[in-house]
Protein backbone atom coordinates (compact mmCIF):
# COMPACT_ATOMS: atom_id res chain seq x y z
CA UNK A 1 83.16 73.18 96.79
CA UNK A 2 81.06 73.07 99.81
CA UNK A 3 81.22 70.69 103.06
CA UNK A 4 80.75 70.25 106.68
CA UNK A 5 81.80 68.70 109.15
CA UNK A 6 80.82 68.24 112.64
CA UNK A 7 83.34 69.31 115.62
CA UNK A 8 83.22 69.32 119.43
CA UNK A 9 84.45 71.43 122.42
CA UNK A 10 87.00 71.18 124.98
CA UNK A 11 86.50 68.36 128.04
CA UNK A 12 89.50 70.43 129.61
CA UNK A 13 90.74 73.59 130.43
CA UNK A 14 93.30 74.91 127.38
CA UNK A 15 96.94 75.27 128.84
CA UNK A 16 99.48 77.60 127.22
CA UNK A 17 102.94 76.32 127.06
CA UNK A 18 106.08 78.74 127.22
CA UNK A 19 108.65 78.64 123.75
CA UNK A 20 112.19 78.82 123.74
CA UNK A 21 111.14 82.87 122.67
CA UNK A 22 110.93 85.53 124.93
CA UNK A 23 107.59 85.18 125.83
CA UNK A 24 105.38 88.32 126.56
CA UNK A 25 102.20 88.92 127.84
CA UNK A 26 100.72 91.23 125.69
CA UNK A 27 97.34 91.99 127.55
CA UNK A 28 94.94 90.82 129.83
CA UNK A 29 92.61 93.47 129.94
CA UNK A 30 89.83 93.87 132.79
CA UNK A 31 86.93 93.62 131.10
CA UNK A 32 87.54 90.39 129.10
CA UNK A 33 85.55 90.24 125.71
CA UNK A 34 84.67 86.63 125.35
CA UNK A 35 84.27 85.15 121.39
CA UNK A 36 81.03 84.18 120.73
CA UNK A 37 80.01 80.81 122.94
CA UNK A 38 78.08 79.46 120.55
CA UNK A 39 80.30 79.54 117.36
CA UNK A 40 82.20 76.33 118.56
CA UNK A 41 78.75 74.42 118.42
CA UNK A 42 78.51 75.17 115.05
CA UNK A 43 79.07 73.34 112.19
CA UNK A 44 82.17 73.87 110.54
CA UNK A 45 81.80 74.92 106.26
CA UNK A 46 84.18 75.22 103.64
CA UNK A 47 84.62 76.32 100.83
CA UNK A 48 87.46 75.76 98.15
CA UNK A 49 88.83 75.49 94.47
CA UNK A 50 90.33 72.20 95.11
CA UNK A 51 89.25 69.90 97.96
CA UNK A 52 90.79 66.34 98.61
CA UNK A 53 88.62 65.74 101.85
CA UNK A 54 88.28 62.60 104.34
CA UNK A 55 85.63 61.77 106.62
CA UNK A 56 87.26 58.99 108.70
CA UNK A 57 89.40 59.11 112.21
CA UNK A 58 92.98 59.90 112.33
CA UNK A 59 92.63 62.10 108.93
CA UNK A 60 94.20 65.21 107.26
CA UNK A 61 91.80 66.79 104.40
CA UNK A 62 93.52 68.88 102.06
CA UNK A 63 91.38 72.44 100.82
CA UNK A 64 93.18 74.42 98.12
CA UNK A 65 92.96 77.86 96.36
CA UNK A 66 90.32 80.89 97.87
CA UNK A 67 89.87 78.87 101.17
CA UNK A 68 87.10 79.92 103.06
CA UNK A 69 86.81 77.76 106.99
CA UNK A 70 83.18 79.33 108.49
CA UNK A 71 82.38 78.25 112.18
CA UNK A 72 79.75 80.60 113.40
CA UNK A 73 81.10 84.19 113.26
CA UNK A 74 84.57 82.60 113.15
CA UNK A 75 85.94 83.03 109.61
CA UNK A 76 89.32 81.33 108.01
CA UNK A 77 90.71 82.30 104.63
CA UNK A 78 94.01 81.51 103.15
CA UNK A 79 95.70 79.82 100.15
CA UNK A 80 95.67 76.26 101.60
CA UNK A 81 93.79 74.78 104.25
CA UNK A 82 94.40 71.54 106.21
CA UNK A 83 91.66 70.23 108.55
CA UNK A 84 92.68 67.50 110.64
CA UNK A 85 90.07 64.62 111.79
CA UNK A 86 90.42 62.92 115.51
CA UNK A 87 89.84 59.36 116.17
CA UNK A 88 86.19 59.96 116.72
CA UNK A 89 85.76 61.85 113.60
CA UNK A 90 85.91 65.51 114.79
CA UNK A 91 87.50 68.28 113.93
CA UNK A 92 90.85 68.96 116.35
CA UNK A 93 92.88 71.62 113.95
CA UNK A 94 92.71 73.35 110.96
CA UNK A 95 96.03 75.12 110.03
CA UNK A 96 95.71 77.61 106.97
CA UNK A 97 98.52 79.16 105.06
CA UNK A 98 98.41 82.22 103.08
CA UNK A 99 99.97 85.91 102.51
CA UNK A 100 98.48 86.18 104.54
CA UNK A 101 96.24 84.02 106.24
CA UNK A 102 93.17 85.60 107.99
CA UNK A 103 91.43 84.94 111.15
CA UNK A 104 87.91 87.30 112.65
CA UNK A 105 85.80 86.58 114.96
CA UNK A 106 82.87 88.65 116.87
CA UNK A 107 83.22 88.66 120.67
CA UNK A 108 79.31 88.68 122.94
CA UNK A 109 79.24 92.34 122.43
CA UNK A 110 79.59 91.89 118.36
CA UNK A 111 83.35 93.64 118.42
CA UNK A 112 85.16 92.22 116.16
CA UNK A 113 88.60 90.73 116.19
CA UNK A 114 90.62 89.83 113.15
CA UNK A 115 94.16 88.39 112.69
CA UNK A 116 96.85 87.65 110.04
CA UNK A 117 99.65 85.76 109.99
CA UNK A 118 101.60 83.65 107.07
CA UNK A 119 100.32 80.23 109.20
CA UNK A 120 97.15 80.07 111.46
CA UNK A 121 97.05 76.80 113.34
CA UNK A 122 93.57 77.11 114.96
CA UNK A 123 93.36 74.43 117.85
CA UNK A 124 88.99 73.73 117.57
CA UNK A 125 88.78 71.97 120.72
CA UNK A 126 90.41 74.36 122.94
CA UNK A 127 89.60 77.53 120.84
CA UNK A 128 93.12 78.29 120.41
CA UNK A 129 94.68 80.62 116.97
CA UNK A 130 98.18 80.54 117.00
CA UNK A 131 99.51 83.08 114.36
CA UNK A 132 103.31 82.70 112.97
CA UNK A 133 105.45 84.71 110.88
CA UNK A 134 104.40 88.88 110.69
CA UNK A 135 101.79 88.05 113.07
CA UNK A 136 98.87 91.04 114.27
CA UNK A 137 95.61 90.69 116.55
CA UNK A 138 93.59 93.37 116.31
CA UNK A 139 90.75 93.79 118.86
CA UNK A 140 87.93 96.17 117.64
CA UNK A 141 87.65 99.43 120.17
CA UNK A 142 90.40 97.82 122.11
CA UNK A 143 94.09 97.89 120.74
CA UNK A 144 96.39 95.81 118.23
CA UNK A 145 99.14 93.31 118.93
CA UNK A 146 102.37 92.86 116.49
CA UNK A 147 105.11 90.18 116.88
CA UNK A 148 106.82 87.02 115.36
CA UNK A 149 104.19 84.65 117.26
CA UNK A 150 101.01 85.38 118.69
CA UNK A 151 98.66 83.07 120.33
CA UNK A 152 94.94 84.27 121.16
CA UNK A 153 92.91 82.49 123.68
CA UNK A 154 88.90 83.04 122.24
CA UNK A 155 87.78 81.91 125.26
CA UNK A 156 89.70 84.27 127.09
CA UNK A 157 90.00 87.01 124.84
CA UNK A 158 94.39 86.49 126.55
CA UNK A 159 97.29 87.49 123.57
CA UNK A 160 100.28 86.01 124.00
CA UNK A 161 103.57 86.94 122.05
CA UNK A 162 106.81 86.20 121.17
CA UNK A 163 109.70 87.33 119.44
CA UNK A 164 112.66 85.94 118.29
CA UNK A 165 116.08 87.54 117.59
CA UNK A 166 116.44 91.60 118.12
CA UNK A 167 112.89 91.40 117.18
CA UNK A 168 110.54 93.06 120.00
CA UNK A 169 105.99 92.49 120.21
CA UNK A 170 104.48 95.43 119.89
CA UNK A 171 100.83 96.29 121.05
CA UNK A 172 98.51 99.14 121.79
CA UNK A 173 95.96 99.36 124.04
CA UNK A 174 92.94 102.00 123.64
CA UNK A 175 91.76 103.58 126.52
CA UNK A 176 87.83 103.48 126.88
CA UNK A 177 86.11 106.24 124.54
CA UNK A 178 84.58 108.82 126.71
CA UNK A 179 81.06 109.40 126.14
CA UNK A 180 80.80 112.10 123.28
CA UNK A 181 80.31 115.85 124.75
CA UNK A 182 77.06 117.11 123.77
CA UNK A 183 77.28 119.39 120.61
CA UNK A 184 77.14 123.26 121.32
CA UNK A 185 73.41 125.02 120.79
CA UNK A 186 73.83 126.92 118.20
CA UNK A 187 73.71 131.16 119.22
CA UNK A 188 69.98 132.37 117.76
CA UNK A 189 70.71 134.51 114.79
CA UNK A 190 70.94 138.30 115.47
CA UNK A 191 68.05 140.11 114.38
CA UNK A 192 69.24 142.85 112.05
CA UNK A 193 68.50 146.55 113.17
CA UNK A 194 66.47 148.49 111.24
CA UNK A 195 67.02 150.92 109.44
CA UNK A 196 66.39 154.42 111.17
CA UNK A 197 64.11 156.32 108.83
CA UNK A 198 65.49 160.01 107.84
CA UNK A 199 63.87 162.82 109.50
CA UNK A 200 61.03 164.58 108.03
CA UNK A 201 61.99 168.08 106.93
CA UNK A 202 59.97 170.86 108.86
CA UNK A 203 57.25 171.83 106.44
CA UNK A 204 58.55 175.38 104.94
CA UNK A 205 56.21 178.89 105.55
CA UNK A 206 53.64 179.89 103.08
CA UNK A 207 55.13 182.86 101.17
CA UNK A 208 53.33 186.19 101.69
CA UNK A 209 51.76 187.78 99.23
């Protein structure tokens, strides 16, 4: 089953509040990749086995078995889906369960990121993904993020993680690919030497008579 649903951006600038968790800044790297602009402008589709879906303020519609959220190049896929309506009918949330439950995304420069997590809980006015429970970002050409919690900013392209317990977040950053060294000429073949042709006997002396 098939629907959409229309959905708005942020008025306001997202803010990122700090958990009880040790909270660690995984990366903020200098050349920010920015998610796609445009994909929050989008409508939101879906696609599901099972679907038990409202269209009216203040609702929570209910998407079950091989869930499938599309927003532009933002994808969602999980086991269960819930997609929460605001008062004026929009879509604030969608929170998707799964083992696990999936998140990608293309930046402006068509790298990909993509996510998993047990629970997504992706925030559609402020462009938020929070990921919970064996949580992993992975930013293409750019490095991967591990922990208990991690919460990615698309407008930012900012990771933040947490981890409870003994438990540490783990990430790895890439270091810009070097432009490729230009392959070796290859050596010109060795022309063989030729063979040196035997020498020509001296012609013998006419016998006498």
């Amino acid at each position: 089953m098939k629907a959409t649903a229309p959905t708005r951006r942020a008025k306001t600038s997202p803010k990122l509040s700090v958990g009880l968790l040790a909270l660690g800044l995984i990366a903020l790297l200098p050349s920010l990749a920015l998610a796609k602009k445009s994909d929050r402008d989008q409508p939101m589709t879906y696609d599901a086995k099972y679907t038990e879906a409202f269209n009216a303020p203040n609702t929570i519609s209910t998407l079950k078995g091989n869930v499938k959220v599309v927003q532009g190049t933002m994808v969602l896929t999980g086991d269960l889906a819930k997609i929460y309506l605001d008062a004026d009918q929009q879509i604030a949330r969608v929170v998707v369960t799964g083992n696990p439950a999936h998140i990608q995304q293309l930046d402006e420069n068509n790298n990909l990121m993509q996510g998993d997590a047990l629970t997504l809980d992706y925030d559609n006015i402020n462009g938020i993904a929070v990921l919970i429970t064996n949580a992993v970002v992975r930013q293409q050409g750019r490095g991967e993020f591990h922990g208990d919690k991690l919460t990615y900013n698309t407008d930012t392209s900012l990771i933040t993680g947490e981890a409870g317990g003994e438990g540490l977040v783990h990430g790895v950053i890439l270091p810009k690919p070097k432009p490729g060294a230009p392959a070796a000429a290859a050596k010109p073949a060795t022309p063989a030497t030729p063979a040196t042709p035997p020498a020509t006997p001296p012609a013998g002396k006419p016998e006498g008579k």
